[in-house]
PDB file of N, CA and C in Angstrom:
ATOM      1  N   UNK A   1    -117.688 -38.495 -33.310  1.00  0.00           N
ATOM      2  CA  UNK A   1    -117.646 -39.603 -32.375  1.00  0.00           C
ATOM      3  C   UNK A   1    -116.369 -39.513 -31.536  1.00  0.00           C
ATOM      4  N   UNK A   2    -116.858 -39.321 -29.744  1.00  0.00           N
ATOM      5  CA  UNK A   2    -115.763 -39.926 -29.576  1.00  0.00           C
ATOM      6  C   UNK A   2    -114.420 -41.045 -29.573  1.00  0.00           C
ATOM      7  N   UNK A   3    -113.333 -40.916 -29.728  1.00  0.00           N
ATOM      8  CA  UNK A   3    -112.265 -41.874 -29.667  1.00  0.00           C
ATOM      9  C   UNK A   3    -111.908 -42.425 -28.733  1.00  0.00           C
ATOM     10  N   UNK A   4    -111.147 -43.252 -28.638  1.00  0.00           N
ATOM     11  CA  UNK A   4    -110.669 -43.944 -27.753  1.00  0.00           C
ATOM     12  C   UNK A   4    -109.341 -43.252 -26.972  1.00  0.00           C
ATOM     13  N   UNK A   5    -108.405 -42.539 -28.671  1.00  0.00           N
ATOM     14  CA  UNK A   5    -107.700 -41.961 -28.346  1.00  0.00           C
ATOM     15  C   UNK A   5    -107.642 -40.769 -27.396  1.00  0.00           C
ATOM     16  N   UNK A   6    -108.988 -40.327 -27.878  1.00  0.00           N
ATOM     17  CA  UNK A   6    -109.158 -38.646 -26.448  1.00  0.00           C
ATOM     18  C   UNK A   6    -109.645 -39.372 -25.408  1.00  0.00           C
ATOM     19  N   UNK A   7    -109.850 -40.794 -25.185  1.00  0.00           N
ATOM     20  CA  UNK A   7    -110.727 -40.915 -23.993  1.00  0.00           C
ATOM     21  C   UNK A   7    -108.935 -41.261 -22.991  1.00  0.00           C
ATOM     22  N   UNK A   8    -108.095 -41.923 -23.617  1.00  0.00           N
ATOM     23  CA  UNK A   8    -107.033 -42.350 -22.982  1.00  0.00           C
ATOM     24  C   UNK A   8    -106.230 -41.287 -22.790  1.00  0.00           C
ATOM     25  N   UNK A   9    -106.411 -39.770 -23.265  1.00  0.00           N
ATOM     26  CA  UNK A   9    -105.575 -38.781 -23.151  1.00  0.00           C
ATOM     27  C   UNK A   9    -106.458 -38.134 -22.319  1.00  0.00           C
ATOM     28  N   UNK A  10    -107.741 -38.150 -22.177  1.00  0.00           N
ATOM     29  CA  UNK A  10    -107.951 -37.314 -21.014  1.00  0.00           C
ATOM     30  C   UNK A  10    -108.098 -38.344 -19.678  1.00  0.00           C
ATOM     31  N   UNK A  11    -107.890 -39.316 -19.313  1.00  0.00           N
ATOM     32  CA  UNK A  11    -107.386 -40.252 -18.609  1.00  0.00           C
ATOM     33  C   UNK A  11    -105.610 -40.089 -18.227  1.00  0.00           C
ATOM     34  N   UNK A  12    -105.322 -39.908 -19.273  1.00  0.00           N
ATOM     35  CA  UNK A  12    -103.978 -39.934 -18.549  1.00  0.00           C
ATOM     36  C   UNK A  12    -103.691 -38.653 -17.803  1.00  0.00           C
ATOM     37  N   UNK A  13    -104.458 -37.579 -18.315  1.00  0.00           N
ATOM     38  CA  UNK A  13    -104.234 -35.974 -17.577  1.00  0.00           C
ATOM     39  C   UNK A  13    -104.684 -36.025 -16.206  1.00  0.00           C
ATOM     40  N   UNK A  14    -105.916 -37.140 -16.222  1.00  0.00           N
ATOM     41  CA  UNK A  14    -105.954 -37.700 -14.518  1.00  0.00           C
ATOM     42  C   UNK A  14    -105.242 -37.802 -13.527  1.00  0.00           C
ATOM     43  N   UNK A  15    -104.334 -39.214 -14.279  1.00  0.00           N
ATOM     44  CA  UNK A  15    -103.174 -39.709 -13.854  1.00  0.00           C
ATOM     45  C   UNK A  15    -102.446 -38.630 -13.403  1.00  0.00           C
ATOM     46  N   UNK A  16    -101.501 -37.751 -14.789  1.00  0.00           N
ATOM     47  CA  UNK A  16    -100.476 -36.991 -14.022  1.00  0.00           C
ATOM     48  C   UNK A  16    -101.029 -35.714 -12.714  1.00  0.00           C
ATOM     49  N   UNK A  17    -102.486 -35.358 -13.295  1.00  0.00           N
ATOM     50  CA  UNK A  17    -102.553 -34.577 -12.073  1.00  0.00           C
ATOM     51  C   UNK A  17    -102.562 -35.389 -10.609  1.00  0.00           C
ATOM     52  N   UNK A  18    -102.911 -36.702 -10.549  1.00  0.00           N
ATOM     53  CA  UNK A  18    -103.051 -37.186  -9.801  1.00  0.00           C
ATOM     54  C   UNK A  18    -101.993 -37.391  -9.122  1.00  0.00           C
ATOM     55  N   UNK A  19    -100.864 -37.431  -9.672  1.00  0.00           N
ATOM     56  CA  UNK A  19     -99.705 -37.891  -9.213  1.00  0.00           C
ATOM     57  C   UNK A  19     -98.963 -36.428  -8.781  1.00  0.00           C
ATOM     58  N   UNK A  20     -99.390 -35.139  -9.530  1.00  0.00           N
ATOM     59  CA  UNK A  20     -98.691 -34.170  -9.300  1.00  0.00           C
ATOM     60  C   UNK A  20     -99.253 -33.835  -7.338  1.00  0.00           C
ATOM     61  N   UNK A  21    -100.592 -33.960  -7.647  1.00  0.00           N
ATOM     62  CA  UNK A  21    -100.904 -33.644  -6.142  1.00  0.00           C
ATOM     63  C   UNK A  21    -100.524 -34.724  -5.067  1.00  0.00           C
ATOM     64  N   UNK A  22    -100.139 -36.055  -5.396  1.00  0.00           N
ATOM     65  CA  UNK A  22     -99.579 -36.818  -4.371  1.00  0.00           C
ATOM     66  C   UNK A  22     -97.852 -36.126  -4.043  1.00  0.00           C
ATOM     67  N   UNK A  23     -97.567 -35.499  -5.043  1.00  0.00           N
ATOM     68  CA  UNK A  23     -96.072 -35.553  -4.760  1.00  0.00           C
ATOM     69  C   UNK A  23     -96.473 -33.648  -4.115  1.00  0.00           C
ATOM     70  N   UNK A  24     -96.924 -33.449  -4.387  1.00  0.00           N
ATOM     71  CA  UNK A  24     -97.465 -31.986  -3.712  1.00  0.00           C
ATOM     72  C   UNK A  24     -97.662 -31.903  -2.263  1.00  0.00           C
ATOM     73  N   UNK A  25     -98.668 -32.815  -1.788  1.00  0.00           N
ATOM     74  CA  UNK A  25     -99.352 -33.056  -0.568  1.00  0.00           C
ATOM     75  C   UNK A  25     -98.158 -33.956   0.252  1.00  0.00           C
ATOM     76  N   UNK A  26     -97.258 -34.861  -0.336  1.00  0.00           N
ATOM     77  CA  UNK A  26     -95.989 -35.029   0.637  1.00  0.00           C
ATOM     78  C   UNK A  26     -95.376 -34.071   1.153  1.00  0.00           C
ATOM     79  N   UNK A  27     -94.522 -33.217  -0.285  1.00  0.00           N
ATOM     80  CA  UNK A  27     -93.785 -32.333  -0.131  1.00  0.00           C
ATOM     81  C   UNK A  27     -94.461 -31.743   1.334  1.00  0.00           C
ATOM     82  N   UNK A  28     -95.804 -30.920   0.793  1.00  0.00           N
ATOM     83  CA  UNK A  28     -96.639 -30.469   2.480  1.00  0.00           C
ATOM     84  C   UNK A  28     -96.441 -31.462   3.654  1.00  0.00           C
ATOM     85  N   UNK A  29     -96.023 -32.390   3.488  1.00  0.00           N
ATOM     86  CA  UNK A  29     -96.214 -33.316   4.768  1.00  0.00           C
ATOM     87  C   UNK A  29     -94.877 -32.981   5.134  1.00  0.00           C
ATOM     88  N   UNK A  30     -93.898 -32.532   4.087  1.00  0.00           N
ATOM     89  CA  UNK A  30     -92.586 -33.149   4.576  1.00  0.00           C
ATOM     90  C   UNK A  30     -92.368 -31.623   5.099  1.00  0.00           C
ATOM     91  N   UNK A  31     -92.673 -30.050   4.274  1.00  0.00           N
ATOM     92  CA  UNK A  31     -92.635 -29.325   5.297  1.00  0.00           C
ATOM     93  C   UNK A  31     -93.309 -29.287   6.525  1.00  0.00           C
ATOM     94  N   UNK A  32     -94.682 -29.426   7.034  1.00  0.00           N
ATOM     95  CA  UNK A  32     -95.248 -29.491   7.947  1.00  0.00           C
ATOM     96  C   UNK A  32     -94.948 -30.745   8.903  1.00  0.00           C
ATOM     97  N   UNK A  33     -93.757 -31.427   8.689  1.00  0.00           N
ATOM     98  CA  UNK A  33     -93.395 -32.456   9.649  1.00  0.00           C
ATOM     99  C   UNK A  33     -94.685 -33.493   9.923  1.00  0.00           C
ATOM    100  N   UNK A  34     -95.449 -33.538   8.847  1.00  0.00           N
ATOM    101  CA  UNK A  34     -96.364 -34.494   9.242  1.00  0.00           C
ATOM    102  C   UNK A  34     -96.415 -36.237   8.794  1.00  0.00           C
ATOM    103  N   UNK A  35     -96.969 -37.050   8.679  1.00  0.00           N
ATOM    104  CA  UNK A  35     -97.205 -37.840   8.458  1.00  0.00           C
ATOM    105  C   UNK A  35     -97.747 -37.616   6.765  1.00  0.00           C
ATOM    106  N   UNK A  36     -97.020 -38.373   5.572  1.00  0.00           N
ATOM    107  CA  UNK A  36     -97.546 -38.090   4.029  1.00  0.00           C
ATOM    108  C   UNK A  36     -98.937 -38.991   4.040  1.00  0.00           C
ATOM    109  N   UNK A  37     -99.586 -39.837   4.703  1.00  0.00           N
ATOM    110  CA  UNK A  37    -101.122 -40.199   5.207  1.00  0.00           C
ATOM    111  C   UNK A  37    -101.554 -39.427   5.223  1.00  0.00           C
ATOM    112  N   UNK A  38    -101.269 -38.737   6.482  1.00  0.00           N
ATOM    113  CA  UNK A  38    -102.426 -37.746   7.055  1.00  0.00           C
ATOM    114  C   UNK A  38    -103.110 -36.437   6.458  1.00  0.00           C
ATOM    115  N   UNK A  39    -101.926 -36.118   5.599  1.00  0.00           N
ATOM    116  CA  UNK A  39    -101.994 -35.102   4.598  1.00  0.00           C
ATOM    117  C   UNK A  39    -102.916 -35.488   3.269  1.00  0.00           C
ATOM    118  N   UNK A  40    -102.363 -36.541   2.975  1.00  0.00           N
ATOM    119  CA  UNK A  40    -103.056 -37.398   1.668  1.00  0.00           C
ATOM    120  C   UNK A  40    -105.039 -37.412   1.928  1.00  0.00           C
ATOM    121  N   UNK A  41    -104.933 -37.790   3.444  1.00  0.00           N
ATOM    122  CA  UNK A  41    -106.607 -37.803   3.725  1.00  0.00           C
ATOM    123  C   UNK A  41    -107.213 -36.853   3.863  1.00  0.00           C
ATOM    124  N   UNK A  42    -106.338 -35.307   4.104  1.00  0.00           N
ATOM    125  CA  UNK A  42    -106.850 -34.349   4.488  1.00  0.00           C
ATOM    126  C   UNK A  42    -107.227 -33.575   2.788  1.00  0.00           C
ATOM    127  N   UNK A  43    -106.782 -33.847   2.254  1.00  0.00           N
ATOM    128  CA  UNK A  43    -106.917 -34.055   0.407  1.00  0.00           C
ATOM    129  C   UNK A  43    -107.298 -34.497  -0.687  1.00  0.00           C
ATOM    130  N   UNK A  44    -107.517 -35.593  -0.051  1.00  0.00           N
ATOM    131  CA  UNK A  44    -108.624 -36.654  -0.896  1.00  0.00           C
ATOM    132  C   UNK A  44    -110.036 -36.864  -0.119  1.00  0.00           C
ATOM    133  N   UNK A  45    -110.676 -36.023   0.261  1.00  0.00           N
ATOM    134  CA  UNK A  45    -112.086 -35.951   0.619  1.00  0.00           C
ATOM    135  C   UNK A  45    -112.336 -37.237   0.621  1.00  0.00           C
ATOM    136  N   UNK A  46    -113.080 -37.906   1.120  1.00  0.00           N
ATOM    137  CA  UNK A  46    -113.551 -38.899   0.992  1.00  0.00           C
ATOM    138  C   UNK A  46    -115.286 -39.245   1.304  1.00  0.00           C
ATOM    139  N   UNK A  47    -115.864 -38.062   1.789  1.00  0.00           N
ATOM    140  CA  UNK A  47    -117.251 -38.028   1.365  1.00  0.00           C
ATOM    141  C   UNK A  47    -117.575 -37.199   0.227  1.00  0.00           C
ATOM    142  N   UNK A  48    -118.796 -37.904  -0.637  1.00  0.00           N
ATOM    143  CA  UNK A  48    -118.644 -37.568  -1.477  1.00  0.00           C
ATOM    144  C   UNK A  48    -118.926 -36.085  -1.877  1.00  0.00           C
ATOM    145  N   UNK A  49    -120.305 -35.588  -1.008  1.00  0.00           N
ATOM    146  CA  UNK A  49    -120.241 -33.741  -1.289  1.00  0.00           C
ATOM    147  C   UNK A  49    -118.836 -33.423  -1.137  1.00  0.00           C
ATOM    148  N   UNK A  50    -118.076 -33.737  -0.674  1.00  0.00           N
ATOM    149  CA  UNK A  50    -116.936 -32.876  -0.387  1.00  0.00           C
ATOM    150  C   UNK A  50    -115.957 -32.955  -1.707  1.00  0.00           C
ATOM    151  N   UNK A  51    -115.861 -34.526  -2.368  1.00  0.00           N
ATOM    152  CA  UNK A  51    -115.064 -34.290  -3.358  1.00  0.00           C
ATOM    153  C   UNK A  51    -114.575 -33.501  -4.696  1.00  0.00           C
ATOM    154  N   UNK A  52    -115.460 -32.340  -4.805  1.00  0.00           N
ATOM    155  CA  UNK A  52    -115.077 -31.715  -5.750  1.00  0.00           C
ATOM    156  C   UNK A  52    -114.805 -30.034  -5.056  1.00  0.00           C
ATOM    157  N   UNK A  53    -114.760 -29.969  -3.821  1.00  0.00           N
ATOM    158  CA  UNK A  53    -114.294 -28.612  -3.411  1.00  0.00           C
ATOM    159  C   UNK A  53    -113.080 -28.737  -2.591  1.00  0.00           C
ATOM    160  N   UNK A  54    -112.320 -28.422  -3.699  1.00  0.00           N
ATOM    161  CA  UNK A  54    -110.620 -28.133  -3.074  1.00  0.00           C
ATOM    162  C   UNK A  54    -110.582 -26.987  -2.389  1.00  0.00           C
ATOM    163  N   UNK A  55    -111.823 -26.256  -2.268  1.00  0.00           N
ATOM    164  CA  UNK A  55    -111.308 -24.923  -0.797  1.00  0.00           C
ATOM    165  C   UNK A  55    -111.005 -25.649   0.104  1.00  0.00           C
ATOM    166  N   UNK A  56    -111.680 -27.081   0.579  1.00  0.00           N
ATOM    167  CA  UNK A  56    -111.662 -27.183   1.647  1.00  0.00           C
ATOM    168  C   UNK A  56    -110.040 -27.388   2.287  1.00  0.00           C
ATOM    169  N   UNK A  57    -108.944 -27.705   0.711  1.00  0.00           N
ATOM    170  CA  UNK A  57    -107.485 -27.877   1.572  1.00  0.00           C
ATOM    171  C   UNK A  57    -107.573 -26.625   2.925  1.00  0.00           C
ATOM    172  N   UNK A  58    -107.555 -25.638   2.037  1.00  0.00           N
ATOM    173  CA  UNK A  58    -107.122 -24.445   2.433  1.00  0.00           C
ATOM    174  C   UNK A  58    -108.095 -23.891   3.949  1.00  0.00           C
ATOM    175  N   UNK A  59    -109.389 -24.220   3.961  1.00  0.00           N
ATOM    176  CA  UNK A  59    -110.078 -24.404   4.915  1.00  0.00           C
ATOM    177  C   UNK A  59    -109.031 -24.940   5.981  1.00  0.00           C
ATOM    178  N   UNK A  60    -108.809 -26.029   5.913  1.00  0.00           N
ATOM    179  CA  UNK A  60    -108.157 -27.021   7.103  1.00  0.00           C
ATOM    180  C   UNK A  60    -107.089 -26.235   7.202  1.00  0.00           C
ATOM    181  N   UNK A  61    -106.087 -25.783   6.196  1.00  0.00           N
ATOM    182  CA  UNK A  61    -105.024 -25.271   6.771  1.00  0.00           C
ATOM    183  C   UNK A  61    -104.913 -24.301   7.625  1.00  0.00           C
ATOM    184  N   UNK A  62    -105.985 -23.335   7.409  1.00  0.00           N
ATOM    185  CA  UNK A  62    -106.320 -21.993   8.100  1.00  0.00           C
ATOM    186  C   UNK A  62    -107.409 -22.499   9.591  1.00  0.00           C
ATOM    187  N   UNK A  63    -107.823 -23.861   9.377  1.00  0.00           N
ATOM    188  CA  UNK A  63    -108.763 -23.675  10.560  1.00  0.00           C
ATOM    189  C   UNK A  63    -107.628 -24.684  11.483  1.00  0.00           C
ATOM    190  N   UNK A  64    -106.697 -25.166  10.915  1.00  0.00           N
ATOM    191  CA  UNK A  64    -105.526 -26.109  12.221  1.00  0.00           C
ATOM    192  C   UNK A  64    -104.059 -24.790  12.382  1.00  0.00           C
ATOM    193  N   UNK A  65    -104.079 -23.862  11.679  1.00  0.00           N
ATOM    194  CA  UNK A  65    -102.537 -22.830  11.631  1.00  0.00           C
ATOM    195  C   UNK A  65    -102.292 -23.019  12.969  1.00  0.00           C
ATOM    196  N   UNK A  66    -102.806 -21.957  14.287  1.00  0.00           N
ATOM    197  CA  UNK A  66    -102.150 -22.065  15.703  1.00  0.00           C
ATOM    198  C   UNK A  66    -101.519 -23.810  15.709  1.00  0.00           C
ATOM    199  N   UNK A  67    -102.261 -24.742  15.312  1.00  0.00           N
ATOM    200  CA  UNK A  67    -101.478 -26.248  16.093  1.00  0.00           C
ATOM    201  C   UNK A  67    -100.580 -26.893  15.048  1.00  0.00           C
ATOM    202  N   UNK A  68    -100.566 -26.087  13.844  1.00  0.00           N
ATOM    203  CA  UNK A  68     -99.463 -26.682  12.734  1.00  0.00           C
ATOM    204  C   UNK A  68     -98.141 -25.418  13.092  1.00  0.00           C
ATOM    205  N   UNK A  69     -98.681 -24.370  13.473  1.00  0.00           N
ATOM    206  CA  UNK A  69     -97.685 -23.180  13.613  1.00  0.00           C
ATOM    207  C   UNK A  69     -96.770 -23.389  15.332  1.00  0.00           C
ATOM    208  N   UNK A  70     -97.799 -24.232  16.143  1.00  0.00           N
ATOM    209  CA  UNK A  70     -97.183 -24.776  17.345  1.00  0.00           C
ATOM    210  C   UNK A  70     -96.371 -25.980  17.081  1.00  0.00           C
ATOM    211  N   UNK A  71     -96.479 -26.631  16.271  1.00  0.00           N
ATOM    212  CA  UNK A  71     -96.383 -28.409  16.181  1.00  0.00           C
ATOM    213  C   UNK A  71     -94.644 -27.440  15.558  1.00  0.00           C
ATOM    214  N   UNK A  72     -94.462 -26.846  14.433  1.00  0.00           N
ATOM    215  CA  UNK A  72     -93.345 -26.305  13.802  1.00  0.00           C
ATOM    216  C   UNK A  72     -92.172 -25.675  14.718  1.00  0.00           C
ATOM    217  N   UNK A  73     -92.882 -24.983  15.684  1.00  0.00           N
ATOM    218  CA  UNK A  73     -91.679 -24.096  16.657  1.00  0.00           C
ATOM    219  C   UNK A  73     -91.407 -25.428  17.666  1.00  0.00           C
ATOM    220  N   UNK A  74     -92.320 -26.149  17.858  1.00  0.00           N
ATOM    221  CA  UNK A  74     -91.897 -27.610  18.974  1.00  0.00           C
ATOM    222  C   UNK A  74     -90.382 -28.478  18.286  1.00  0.00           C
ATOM    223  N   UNK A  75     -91.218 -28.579  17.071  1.00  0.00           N
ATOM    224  CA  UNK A  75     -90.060 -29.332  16.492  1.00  0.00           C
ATOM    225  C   UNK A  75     -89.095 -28.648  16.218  1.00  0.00           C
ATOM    226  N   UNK A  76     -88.830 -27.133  16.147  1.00  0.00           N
ATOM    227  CA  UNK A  76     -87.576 -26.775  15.739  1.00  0.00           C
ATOM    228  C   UNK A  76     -86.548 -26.929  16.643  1.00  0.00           C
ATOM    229  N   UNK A  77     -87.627 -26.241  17.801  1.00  0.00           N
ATOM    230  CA  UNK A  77     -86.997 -26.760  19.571  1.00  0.00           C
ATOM    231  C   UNK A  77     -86.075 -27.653  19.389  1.00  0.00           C
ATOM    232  N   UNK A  78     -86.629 -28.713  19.126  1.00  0.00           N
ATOM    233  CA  UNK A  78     -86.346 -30.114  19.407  1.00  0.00           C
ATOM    234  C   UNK A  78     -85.286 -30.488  18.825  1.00  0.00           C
ATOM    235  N   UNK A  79     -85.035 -30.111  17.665  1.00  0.00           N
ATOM    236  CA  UNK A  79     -83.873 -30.226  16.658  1.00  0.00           C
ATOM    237  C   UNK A  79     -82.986 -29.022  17.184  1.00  0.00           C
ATOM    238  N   UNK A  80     -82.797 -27.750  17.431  1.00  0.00           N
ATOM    239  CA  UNK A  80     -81.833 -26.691  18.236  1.00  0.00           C
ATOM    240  C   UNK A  80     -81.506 -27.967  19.518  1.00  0.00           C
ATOM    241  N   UNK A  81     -82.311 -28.441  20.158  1.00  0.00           N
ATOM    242  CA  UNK A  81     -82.181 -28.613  21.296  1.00  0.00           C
ATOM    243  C   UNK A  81     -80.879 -29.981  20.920  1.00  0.00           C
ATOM    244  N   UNK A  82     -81.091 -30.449  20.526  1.00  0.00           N
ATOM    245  CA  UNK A  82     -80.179 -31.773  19.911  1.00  0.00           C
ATOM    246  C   UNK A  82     -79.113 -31.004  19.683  1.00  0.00           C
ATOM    247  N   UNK A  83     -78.979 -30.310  18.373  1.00  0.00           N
ATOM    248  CA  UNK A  83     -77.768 -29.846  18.183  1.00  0.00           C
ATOM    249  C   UNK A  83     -77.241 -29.172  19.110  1.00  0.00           C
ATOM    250  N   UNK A  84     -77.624 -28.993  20.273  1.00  0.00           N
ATOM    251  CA  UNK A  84     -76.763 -28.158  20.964  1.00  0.00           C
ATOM    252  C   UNK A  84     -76.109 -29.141  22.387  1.00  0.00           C
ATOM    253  N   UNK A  85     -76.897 -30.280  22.069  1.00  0.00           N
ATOM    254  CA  UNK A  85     -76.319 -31.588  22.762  1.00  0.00           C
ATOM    255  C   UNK A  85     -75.209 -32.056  22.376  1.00  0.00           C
ATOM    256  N   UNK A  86     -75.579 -32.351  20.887  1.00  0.00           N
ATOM    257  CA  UNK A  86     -74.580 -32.843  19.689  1.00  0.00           C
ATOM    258  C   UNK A  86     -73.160 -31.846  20.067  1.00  0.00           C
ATOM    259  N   UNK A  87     -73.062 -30.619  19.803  1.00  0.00           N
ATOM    260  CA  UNK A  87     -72.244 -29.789  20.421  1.00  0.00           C
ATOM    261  C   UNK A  87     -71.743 -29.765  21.322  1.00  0.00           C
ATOM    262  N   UNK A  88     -72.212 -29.909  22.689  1.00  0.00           N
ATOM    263  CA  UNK A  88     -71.772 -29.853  24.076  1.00  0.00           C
ATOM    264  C   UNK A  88     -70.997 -31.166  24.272  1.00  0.00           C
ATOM    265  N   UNK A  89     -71.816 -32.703  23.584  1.00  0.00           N
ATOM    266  CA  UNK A  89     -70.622 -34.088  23.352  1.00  0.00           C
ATOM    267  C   UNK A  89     -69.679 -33.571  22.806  1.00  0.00           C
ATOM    268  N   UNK A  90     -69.747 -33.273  21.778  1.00  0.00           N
ATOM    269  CA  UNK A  90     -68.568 -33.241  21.210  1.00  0.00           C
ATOM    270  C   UNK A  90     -67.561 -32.102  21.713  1.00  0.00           C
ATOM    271  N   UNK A  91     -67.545 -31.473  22.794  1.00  0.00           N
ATOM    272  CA  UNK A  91     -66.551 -30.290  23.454  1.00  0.00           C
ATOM    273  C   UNK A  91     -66.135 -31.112  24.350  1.00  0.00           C
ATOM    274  N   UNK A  92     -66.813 -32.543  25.077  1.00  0.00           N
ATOM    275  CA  UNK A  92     -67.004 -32.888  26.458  1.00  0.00           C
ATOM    276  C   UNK A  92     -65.440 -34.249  26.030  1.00  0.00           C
ATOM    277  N   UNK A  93     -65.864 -34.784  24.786  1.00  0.00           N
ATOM    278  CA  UNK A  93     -64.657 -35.983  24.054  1.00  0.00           C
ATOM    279  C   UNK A  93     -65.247 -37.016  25.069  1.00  0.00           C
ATOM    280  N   UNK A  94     -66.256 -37.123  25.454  1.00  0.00           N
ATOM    281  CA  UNK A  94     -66.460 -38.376  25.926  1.00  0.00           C
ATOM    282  C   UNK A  94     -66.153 -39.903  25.635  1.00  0.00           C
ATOM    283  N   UNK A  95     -65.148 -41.080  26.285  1.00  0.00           N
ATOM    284  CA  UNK A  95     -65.187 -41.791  25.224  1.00  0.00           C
ATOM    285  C   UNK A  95     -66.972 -42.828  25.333  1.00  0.00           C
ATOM    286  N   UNK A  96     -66.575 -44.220  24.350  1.00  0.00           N
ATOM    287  CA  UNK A  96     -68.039 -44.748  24.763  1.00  0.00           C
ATOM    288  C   UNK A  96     -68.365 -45.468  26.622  1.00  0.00           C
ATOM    289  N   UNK A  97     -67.403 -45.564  27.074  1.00  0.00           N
ATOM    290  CA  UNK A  97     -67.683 -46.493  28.190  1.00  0.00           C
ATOM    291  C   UNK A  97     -67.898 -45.002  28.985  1.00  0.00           C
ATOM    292  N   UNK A  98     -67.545 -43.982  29.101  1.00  0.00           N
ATOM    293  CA  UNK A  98     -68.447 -42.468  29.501  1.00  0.00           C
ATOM    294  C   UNK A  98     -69.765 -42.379  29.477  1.00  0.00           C
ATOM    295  N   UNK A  99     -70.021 -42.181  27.696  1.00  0.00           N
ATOM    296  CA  UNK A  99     -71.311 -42.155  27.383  1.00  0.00           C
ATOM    297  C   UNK A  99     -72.178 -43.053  28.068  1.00  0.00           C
ATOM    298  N   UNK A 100     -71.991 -44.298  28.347  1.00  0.00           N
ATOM    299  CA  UNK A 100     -73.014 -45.425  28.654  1.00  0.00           C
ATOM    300  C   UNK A 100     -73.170 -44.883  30.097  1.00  0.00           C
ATOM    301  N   UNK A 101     -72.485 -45.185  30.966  1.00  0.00           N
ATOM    302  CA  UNK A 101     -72.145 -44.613  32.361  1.00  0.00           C
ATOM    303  C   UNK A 101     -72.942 -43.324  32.510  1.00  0.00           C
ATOM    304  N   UNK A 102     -73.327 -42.304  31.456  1.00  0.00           N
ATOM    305  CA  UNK A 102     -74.022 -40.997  31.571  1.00  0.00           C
ATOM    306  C   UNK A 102     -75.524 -41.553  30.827  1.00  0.00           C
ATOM    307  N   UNK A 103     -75.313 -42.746  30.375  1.00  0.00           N
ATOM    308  CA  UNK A 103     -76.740 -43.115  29.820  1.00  0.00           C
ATOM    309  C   UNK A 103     -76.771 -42.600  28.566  1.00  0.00           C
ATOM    310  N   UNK A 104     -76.289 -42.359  28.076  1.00  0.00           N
ATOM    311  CA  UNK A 104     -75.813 -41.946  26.325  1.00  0.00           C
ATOM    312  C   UNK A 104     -75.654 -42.999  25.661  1.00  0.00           C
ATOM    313  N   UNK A 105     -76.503 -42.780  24.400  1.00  0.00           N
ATOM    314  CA  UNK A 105     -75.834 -43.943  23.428  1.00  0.00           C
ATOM    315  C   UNK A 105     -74.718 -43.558  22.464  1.00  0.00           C
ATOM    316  N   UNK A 106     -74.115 -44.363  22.435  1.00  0.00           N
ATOM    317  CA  UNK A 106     -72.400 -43.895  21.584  1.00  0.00           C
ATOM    318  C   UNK A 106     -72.597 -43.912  20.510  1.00  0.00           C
TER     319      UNK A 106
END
C-alpha cells in the first residue's frame, strides 16, 4: 500500500524541481536580458499537448537565436556606449549647473 509518506516525498521532488527550474529560467532571463515572465511562459507550456515536451525550450531558443543574438550585441552597445559617456564626463569635470545647461542629469 501506498503511504502517505512516499506520496509527500514524491511531491516534494516536485516542489524542488520546480523551484530549481524557476531559478534556472531567471538566471536565462537574467543572461538573455529578458524579462524573468517572459522566460517563465516560454517554459511552462501552457497548452496542454505541449506540457510534457521540454524540447520545445530548446525549439524556441534555436527558432528566436538571430533576435536573442541581436537583442545581446544591442544591449552591449548600449552599455559600451554609456561607459564611454560615463568616461568622457568624467575627463570633461563638469560641475552640476554644466550638466543641466548640457541637459545632463547630475
Amino acid at each position: 500500500m501506498i503511504t502517505w509518506k512516499e506520496i509527500a516525498k514524491a511531491g516534494q521532488q516536485i516542489v524542488d524541481a520546480h523551484k530549481e527550474m524557476v531559478s534556472k529560467s531567471k538566471a536565462l532571463a537574467e543572461l538573455l536580458q529578458y524579462n524573468d515572465d517572459y522566460i517563465l511562459r516560454r517554459v511552462l507550456h501552457e497548452k496542454p499537448a505541449e506540457r510534457g515536451n521540454s524540447d520545445k525550450i530548446m525549439f524556441w531558443l534555436e527558432v528566436n537565436k538571430d533576435t536573442i543574438v541581436d537583442n545581446l550585441k544591442r544591449f552591449e552597445s548600449e552599455k559600451n556606449t554609456e561607459r564611454e559617456k560615463a568616461k568622457l564626463l568624467a575627463t570633461l569635470k563638469l560641475n552640476d549647473e554644466q550638466m543641466k545647461l548640457l541637459g545632463i542629469k547630475p
